[in-house]
PDB file of N, CA and C in Angstrom:
ATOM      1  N   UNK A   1      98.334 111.691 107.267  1.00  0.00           N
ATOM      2  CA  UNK A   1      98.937 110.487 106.752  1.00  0.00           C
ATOM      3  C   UNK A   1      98.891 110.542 105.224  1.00  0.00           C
ATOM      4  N   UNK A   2     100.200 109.735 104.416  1.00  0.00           N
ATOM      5  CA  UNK A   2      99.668 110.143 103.164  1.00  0.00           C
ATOM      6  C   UNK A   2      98.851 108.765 102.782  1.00  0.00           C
ATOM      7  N   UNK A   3      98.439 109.413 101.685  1.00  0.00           N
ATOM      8  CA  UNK A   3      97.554 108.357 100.643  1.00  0.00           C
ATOM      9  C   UNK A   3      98.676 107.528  99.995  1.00  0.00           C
ATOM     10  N   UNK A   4      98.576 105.999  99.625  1.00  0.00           N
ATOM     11  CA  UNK A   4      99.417 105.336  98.527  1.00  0.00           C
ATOM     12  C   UNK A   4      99.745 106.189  97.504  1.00  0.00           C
ATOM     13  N   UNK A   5      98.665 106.971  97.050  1.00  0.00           N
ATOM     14  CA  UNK A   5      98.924 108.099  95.754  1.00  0.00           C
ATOM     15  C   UNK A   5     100.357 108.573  96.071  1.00  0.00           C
ATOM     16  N   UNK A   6     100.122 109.589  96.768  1.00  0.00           N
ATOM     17  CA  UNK A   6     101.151 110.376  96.965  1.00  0.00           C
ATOM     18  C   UNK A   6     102.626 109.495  97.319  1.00  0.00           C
ATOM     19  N   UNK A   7     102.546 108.498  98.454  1.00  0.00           N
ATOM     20  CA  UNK A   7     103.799 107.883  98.658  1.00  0.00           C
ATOM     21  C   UNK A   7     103.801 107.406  97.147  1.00  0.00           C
ATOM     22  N   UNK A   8     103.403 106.726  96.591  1.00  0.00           N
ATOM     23  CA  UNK A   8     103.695 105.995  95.199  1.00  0.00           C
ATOM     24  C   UNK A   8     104.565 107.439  94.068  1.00  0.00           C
ATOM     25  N   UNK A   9     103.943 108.401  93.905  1.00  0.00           N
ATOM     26  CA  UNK A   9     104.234 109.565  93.337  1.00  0.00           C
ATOM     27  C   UNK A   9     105.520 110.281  94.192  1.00  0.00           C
ATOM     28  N   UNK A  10     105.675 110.197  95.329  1.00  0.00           N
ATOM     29  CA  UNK A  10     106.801 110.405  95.793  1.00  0.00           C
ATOM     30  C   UNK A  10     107.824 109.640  95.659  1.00  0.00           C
ATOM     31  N   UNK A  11     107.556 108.327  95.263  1.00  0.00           N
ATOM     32  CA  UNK A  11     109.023 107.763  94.677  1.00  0.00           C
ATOM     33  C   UNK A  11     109.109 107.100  93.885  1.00  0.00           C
ATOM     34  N   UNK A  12     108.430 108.054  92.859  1.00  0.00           N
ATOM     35  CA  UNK A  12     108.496 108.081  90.911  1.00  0.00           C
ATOM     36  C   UNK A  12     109.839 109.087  91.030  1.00  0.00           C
ATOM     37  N   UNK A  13     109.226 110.168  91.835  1.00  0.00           N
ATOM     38  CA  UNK A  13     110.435 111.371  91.501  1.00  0.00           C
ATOM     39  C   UNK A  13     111.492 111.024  92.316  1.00  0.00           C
ATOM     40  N   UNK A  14     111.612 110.374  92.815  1.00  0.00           N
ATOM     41  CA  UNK A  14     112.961 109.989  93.665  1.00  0.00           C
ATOM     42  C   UNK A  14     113.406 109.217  92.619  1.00  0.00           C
ATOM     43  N   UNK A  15     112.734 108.072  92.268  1.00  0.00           N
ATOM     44  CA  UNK A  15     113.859 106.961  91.112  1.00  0.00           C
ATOM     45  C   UNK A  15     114.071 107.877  90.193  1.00  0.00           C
ATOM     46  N   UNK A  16     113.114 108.821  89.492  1.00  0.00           N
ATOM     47  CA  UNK A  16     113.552 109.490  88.307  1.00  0.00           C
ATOM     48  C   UNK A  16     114.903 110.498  88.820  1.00  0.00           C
ATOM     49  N   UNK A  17     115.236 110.617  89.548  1.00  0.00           N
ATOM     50  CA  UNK A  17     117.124 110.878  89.985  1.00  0.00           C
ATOM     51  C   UNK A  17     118.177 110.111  89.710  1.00  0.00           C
ATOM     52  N   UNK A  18     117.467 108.520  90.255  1.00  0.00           N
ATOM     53  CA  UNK A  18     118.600 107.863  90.534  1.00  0.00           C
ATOM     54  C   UNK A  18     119.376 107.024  89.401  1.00  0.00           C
ATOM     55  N   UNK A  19     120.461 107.270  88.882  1.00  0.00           N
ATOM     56  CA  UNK A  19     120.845 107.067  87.699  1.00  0.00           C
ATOM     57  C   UNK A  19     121.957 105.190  87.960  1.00  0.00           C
ATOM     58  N   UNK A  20     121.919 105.414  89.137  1.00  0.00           N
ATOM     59  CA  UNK A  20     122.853 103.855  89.679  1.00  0.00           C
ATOM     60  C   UNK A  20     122.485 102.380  89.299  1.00  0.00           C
ATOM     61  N   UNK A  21     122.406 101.950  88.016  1.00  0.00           N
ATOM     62  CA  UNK A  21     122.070 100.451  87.422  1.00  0.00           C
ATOM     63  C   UNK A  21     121.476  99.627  88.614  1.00  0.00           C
ATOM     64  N   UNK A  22     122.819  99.328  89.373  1.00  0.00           N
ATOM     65  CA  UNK A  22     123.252  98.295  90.018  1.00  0.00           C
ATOM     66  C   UNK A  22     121.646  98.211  90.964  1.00  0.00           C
ATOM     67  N   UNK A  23     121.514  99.851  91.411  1.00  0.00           N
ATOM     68  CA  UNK A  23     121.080 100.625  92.683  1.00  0.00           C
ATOM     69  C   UNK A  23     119.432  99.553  92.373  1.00  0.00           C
ATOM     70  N   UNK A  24     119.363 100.277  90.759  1.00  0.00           N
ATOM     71  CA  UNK A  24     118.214 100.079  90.454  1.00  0.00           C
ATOM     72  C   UNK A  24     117.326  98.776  89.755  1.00  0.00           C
ATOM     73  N   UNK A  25     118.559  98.035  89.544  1.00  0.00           N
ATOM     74  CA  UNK A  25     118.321  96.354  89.512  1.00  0.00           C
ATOM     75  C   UNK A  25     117.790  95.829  90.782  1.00  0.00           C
ATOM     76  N   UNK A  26     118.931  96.531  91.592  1.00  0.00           N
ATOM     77  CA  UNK A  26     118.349  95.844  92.966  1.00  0.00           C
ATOM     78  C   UNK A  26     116.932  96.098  93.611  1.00  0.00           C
ATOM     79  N   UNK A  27     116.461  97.342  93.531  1.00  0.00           N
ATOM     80  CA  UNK A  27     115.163  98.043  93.567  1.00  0.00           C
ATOM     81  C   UNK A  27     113.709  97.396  92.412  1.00  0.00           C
ATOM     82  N   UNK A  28     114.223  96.674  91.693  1.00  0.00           N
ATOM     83  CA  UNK A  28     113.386  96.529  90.714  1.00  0.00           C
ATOM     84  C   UNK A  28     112.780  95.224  90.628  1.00  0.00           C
ATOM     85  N   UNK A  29     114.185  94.178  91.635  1.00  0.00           N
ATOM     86  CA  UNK A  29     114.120  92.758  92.039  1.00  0.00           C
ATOM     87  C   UNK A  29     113.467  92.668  93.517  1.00  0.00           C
ATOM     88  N   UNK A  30     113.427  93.588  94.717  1.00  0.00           N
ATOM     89  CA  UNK A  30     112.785  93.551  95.413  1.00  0.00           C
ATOM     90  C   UNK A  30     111.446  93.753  95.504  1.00  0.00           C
ATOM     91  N   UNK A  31     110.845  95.047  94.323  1.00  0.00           N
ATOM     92  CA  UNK A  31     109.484  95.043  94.262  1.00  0.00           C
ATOM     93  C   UNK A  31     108.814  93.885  93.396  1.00  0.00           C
ATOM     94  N   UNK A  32     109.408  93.269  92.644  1.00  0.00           N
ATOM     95  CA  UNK A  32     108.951  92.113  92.015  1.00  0.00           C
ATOM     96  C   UNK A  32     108.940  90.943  93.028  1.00  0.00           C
ATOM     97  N   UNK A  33     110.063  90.382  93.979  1.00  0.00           N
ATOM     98  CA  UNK A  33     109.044  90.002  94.639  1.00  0.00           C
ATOM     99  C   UNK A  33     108.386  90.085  95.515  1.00  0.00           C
ATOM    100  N   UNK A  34     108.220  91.239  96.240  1.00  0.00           N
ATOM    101  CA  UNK A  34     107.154  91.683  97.544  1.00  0.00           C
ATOM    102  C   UNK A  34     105.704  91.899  96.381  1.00  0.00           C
ATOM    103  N   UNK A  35     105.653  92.078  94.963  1.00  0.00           N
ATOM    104  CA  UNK A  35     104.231  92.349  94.779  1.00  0.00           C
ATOM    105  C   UNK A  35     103.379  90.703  94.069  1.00  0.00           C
ATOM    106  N   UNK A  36     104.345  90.072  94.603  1.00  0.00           N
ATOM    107  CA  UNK A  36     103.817  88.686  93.733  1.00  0.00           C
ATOM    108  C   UNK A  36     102.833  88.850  95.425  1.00  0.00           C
ATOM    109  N   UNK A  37     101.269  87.324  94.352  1.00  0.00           N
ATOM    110  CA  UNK A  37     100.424  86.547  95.079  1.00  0.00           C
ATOM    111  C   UNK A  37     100.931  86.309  96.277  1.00  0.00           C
ATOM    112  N   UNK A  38     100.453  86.338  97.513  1.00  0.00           N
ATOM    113  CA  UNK A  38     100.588  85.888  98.905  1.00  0.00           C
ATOM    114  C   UNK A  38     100.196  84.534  98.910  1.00  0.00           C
ATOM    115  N   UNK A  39     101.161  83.449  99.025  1.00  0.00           N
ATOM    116  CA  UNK A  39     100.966  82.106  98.824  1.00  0.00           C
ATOM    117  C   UNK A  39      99.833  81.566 100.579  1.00  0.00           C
ATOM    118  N   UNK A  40      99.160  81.171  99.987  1.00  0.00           N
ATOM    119  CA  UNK A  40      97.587  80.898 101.610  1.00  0.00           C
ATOM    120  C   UNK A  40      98.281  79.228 102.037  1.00  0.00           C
ATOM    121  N   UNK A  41      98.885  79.607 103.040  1.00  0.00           N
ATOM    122  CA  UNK A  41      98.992  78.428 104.229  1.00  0.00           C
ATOM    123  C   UNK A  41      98.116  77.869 104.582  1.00  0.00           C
ATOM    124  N   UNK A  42      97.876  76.366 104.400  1.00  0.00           N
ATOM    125  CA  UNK A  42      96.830  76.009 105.291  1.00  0.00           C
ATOM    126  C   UNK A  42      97.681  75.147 106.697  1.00  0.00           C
ATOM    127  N   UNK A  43      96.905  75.809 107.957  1.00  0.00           N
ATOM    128  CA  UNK A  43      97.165  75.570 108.909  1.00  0.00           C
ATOM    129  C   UNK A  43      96.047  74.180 109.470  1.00  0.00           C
ATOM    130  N   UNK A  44      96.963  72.863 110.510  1.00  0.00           N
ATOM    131  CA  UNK A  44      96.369  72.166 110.845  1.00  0.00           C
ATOM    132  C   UNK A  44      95.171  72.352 112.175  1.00  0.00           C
ATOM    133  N   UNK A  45      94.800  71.361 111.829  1.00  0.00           N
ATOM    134  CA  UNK A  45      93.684  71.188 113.348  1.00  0.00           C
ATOM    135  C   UNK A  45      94.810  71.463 114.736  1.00  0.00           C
ATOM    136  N   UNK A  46      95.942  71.252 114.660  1.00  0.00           N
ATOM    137  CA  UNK A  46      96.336  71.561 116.370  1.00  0.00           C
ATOM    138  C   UNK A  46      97.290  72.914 116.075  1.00  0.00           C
ATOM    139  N   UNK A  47      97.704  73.075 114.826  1.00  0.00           N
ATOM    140  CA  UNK A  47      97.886  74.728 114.707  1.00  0.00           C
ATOM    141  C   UNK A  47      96.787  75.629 115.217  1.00  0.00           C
ATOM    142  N   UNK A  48      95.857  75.423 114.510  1.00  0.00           N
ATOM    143  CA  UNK A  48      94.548  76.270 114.218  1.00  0.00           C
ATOM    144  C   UNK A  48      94.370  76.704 116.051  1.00  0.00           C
ATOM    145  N   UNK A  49      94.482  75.355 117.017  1.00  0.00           N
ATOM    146  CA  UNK A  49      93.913  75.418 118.102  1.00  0.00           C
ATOM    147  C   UNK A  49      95.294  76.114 119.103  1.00  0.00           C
ATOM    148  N   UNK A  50      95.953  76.016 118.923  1.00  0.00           N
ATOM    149  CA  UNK A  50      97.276  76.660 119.585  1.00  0.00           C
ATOM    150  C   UNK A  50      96.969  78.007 119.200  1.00  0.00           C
ATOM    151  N   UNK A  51      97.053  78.471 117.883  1.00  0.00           N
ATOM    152  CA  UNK A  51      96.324  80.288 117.549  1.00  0.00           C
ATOM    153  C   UNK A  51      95.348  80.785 118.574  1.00  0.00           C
ATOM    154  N   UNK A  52      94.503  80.121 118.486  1.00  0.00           N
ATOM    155  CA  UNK A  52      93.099  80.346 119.293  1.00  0.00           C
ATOM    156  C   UNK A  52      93.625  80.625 120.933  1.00  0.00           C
ATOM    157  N   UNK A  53      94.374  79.439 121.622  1.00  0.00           N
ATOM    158  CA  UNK A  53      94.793  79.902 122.649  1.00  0.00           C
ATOM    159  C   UNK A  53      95.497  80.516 123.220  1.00  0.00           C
ATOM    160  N   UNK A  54      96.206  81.461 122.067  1.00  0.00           N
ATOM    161  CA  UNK A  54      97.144  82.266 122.339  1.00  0.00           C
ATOM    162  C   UNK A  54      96.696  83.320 122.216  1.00  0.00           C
ATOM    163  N   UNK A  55      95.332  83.400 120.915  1.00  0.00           N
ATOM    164  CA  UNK A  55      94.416  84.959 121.285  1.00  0.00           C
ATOM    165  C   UNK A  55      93.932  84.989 122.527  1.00  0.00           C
ATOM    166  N   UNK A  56      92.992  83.662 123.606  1.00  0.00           N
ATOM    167  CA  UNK A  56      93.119  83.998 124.494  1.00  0.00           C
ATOM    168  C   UNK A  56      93.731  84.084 125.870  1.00  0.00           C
ATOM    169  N   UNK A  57      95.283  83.696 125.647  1.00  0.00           N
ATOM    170  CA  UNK A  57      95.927  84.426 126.540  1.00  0.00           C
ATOM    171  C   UNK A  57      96.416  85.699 126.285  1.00  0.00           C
ATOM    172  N   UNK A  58      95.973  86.902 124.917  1.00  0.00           N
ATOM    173  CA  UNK A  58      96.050  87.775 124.929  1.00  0.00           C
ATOM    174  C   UNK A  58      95.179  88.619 125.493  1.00  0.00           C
ATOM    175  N   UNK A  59      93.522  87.831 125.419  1.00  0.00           N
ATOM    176  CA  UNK A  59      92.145  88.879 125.937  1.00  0.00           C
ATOM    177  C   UNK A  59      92.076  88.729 127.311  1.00  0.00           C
ATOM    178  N   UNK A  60      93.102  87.652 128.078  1.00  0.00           N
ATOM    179  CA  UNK A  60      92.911  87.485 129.222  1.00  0.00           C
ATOM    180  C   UNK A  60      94.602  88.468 129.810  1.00  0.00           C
ATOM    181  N   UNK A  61      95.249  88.762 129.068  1.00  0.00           N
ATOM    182  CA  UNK A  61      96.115  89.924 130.069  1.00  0.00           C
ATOM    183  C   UNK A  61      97.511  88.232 130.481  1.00  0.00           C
ATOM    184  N   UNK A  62      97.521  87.355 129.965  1.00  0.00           N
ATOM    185  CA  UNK A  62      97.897  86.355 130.405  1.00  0.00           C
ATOM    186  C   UNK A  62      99.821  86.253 129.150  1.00  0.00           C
ATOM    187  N   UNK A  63     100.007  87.508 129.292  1.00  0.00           N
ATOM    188  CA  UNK A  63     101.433  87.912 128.735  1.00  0.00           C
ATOM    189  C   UNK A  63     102.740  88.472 129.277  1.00  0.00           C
ATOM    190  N   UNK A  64     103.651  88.448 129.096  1.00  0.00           N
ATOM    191  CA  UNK A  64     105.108  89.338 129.404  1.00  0.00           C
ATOM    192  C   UNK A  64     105.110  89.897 128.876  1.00  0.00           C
ATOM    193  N   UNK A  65     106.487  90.747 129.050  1.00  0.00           N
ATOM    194  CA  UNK A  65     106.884  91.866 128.089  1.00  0.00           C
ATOM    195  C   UNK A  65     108.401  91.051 127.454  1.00  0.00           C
ATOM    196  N   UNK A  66     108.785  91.406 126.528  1.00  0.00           N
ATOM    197  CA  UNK A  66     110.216  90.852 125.890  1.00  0.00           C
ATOM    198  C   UNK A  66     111.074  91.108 126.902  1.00  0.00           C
ATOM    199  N   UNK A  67     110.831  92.529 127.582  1.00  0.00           N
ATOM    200  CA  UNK A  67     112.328  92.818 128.676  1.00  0.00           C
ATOM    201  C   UNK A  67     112.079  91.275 130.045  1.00  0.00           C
ATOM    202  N   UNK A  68     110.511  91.121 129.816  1.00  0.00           N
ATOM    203  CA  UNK A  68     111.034  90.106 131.210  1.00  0.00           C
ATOM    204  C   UNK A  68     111.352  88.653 130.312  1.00  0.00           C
ATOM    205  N   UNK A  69     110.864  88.597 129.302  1.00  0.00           N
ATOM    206  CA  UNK A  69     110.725  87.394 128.963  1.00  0.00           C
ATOM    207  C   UNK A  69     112.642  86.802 128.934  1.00  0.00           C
ATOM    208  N   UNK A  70     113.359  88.243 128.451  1.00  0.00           N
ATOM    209  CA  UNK A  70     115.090  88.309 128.439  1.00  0.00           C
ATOM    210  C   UNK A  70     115.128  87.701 129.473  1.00  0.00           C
ATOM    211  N   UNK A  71     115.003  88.111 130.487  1.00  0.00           N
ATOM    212  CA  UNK A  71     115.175  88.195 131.699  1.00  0.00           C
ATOM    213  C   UNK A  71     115.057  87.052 132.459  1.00  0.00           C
ATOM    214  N   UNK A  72     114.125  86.146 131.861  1.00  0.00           N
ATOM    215  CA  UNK A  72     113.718  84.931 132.101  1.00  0.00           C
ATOM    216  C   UNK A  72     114.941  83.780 131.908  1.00  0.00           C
ATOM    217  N   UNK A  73     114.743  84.180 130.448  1.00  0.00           N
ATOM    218  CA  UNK A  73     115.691  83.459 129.932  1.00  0.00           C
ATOM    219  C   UNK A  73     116.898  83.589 129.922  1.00  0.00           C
ATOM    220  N   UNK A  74     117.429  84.736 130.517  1.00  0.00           N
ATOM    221  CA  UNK A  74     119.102  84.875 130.811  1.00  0.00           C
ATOM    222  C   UNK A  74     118.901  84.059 132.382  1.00  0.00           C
ATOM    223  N   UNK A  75     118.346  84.450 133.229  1.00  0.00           N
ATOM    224  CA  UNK A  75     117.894  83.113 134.559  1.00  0.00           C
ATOM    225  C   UNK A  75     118.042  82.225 134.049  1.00  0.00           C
ATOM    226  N   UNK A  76     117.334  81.260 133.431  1.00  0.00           N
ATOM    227  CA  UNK A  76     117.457  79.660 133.146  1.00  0.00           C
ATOM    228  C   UNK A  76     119.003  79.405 131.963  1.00  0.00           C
ATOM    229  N   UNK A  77     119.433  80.377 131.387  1.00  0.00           N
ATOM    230  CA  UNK A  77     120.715  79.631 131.356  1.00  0.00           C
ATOM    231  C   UNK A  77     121.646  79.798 131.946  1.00  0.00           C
ATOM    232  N   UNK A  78     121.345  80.967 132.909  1.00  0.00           N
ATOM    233  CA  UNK A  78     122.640  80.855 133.845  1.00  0.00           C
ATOM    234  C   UNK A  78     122.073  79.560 134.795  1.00  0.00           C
ATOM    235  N   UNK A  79     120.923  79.199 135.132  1.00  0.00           N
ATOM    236  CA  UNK A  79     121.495  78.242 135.797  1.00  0.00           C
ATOM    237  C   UNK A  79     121.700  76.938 135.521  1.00  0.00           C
ATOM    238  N   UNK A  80     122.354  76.956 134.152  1.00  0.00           N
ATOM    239  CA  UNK A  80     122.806  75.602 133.368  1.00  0.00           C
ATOM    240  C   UNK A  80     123.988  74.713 133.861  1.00  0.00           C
TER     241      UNK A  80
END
């Protein structure tokens, strides 16, 4: 796997190619904002408790899969 080093150093030398303004405005506005502060949500008392019971209907095996969950739900609107 690589290290951040290397991915980071691997696309120094890639931008140092790319000569496209436009390319690189756009590249320059996306990392500005994916590297801003992660703004901290505070979640309520019946959020908080809905999380909780959804970890444990994960430790309890108490899940679908997306293909049935489709599946589900193409059932209930066909029988609309």
């Amino acid at each position: 796997m690589a290290t951040v080093d290397n991915i980071r150093n691997s696309l120094i030398k890639k931008l140092l190619a790319v000569s496209d303004r436009e390319f690189l405005k756009a590249l320059d506005q996306l990392v500005a904002t994916t590297t801003k502060e992660t703004e901290v949500i505070q979640l309520t008392d019946e959020q908080h408790k809905l999380l909780m019971l959804s970890e444990d209907d994960i430790r309890e095996g108490n899940t679908i899969s997306q293909e049935a969950m489709n599946k589900r739900n193409r059932e209930w609107l066909g029988a609309m």
